[in-house]
C-alpha atoms as a PDB file:
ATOM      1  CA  UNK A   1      -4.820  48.632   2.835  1.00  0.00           C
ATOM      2  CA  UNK A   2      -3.130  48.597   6.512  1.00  0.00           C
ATOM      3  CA  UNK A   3      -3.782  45.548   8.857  1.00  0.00           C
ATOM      4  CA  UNK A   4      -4.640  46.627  12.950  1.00  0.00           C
ATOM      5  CA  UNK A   5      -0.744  46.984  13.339  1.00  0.00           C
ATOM      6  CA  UNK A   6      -0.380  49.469  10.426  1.00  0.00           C
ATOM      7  CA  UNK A   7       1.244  46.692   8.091  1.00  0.00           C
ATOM      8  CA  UNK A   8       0.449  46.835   4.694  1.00  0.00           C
ATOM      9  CA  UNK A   9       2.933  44.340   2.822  1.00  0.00           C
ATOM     10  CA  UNK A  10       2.167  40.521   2.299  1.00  0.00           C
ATOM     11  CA  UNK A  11       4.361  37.346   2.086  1.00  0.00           C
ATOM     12  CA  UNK A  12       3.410  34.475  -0.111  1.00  0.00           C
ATOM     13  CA  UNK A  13       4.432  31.058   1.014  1.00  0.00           C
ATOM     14  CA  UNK A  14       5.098  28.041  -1.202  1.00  0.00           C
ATOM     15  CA  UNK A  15       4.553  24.321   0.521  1.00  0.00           C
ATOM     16  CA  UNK A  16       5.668  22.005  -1.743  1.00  0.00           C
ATOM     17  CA  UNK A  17       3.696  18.847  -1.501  1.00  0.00           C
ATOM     18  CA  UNK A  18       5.237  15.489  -0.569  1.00  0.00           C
ATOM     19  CA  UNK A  19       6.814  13.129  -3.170  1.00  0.00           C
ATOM     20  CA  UNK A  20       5.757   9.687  -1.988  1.00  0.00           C
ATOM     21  CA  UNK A  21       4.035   7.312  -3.761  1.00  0.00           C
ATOM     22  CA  UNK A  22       1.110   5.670  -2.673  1.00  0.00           C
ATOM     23  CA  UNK A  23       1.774   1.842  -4.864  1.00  0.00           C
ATOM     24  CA  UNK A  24      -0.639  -0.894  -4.958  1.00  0.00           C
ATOM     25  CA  UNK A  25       0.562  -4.379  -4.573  1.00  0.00           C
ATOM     26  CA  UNK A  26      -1.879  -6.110  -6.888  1.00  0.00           C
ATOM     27  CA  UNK A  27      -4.320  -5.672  -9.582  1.00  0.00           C
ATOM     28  CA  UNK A  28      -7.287  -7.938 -10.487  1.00  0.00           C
ATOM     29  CA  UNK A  29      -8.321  -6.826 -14.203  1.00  0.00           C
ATOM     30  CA  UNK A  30     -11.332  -8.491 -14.603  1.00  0.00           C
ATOM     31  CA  UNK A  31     -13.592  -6.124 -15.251  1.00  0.00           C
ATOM     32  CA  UNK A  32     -15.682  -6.170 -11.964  1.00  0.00           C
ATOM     33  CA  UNK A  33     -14.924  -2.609 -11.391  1.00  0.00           C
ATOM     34  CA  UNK A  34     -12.882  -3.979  -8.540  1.00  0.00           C
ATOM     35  CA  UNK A  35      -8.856  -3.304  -8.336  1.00  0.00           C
ATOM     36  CA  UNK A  36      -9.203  -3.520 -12.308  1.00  0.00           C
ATOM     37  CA  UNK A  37      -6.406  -1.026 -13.191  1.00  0.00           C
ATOM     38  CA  UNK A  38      -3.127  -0.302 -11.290  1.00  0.00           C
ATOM     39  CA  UNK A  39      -3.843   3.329  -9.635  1.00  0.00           C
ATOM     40  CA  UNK A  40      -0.433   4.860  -8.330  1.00  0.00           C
ATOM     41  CA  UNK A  41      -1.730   7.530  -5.865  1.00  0.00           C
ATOM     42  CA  UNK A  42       0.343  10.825  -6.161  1.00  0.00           C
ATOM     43  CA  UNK A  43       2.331  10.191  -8.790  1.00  0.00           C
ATOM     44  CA  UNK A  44       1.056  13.270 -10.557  1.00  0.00           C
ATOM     45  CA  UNK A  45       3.598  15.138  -8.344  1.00  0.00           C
ATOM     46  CA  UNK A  46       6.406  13.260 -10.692  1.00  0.00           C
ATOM     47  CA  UNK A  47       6.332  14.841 -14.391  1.00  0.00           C
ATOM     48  CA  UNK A  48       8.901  13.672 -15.161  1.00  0.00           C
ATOM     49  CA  UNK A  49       8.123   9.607 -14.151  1.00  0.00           C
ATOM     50  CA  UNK A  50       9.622   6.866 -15.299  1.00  0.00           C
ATOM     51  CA  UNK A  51       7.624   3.561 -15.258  1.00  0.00           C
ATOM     52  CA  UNK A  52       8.888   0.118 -16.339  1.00  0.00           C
ATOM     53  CA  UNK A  53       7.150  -3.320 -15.790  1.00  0.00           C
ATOM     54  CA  UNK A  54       9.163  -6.296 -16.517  1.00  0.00           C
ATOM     55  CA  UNK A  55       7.965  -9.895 -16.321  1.00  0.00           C
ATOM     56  CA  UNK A  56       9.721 -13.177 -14.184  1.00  0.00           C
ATOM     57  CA  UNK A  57      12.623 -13.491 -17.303  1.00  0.00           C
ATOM     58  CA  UNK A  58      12.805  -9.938 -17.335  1.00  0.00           C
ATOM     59  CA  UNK A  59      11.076  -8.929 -20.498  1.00  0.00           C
ATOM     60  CA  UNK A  60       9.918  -5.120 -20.562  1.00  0.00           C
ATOM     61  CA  UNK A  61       6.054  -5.901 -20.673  1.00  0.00           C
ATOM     62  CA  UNK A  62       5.004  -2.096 -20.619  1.00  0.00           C
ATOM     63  CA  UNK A  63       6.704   1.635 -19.655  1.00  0.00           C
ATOM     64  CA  UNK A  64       5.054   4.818 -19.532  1.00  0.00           C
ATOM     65  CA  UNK A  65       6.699   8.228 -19.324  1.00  0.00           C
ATOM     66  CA  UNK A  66       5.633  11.409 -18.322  1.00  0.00           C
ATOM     67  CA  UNK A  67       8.010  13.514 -20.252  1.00  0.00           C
ATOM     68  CA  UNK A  68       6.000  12.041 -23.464  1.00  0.00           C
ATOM     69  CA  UNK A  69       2.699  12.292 -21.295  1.00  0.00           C
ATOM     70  CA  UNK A  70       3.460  16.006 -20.543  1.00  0.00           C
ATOM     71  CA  UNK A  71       3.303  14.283 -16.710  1.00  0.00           C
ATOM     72  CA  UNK A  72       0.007  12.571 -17.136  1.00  0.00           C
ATOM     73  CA  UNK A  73       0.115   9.060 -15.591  1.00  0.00           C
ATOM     74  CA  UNK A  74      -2.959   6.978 -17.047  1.00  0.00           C
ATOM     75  CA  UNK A  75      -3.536   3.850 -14.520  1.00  0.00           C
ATOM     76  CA  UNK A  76      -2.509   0.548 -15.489  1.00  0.00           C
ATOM     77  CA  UNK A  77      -5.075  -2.420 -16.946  1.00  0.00           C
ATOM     78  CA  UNK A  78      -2.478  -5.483 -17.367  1.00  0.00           C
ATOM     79  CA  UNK A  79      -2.518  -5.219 -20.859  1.00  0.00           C
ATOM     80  CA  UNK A  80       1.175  -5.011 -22.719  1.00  0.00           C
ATOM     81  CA  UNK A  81       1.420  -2.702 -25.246  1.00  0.00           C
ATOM     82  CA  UNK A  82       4.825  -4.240 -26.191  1.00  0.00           C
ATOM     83  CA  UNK A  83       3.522  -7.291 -26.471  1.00  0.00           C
ATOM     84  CA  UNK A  84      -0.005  -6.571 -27.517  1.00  0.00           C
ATOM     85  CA  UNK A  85      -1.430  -9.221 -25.163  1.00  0.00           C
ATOM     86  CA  UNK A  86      -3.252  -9.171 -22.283  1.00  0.00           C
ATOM     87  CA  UNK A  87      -0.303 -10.479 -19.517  1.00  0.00           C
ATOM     88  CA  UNK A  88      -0.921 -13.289 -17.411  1.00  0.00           C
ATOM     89  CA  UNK A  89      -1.493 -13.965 -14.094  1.00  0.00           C
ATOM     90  CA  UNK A  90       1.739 -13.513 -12.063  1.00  0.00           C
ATOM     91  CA  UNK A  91       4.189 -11.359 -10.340  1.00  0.00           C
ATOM     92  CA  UNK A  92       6.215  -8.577 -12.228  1.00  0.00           C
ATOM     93  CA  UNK A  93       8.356  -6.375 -11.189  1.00  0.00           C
ATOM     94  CA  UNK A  94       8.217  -2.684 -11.432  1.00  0.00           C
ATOM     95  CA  UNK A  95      10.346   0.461 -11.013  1.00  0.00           C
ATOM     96  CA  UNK A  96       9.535   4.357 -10.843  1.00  0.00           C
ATOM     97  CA  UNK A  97      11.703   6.797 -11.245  1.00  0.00           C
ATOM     98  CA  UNK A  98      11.929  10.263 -11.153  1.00  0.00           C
ATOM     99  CA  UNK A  99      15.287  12.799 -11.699  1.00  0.00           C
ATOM    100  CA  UNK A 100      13.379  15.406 -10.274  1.00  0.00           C
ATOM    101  CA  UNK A 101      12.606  14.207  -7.442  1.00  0.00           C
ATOM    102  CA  UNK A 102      15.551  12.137  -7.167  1.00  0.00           C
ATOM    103  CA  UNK A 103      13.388   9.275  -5.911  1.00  0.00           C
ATOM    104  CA  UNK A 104      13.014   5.222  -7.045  1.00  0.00           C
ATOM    105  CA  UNK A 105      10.562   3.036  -5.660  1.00  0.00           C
ATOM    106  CA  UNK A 106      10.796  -0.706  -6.892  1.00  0.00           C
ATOM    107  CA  UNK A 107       8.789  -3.891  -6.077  1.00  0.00           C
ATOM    108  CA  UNK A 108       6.357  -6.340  -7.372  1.00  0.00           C
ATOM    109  CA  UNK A 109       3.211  -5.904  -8.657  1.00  0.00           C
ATOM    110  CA  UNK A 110       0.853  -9.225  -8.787  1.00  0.00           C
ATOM    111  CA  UNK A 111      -1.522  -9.499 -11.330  1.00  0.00           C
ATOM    112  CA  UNK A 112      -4.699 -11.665 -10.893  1.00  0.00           C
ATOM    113  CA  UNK A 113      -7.273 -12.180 -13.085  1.00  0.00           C
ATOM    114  CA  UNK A 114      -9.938 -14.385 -11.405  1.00  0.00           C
END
């Protein structure tokens, strides 16, 4: 099949999406269906992430990893699996990483309960 100018081949192009992270400050888990889980907007773009969460004498209170996920990020509720303990209220400090995208974002995540 021939467009109006007799051309009949086709070219595919491939937009890869942007890497950046969209990272909220804070998290309230509380259960009021408010802010109750730590939601990292785009991350599914990073398979390969890296997530660690340390606490203020830098303890590793939780990590999650996409290469054992197979990429699947599952948002955040405050509660340390190391630890097996809901955390307390406070600031921690977090870092995401990915090889593949050769990108780090770090900061500090405040959790608040009431």
């Amino acid at each position: 099949m021939s467009d109006s100018y007799g051309c009949d081949s086709t070219r595919s192009i491939s937009v890869e999406e942007g890497s950046e992270l969209k990272i909220p400050k804070g998290i309230s888990p509380n259960n009021d269906g408010k802010n109750d889980v730590w939601q990292i907007e785009g991350i599914y773009q990073w398979s390969d992430f890296e997530l660690t969460v340390f606490n203020s004498i830098n303890e590793l209170v939780y990590e999650q990893k996409g290469k054992e996920t197979a990429g699947i990020y599952t948002p955040w509720n405050g509660f340390s699996t190391l630890k097996n303990q809901t955390l307390e209220d406070g600031e921690y400090f977090y870092s995401i990483h990915s090889k593949n995208k050769k990108r780090r974002y770090t900061g500090v995540l405040i959790i608040k309960s009431n």
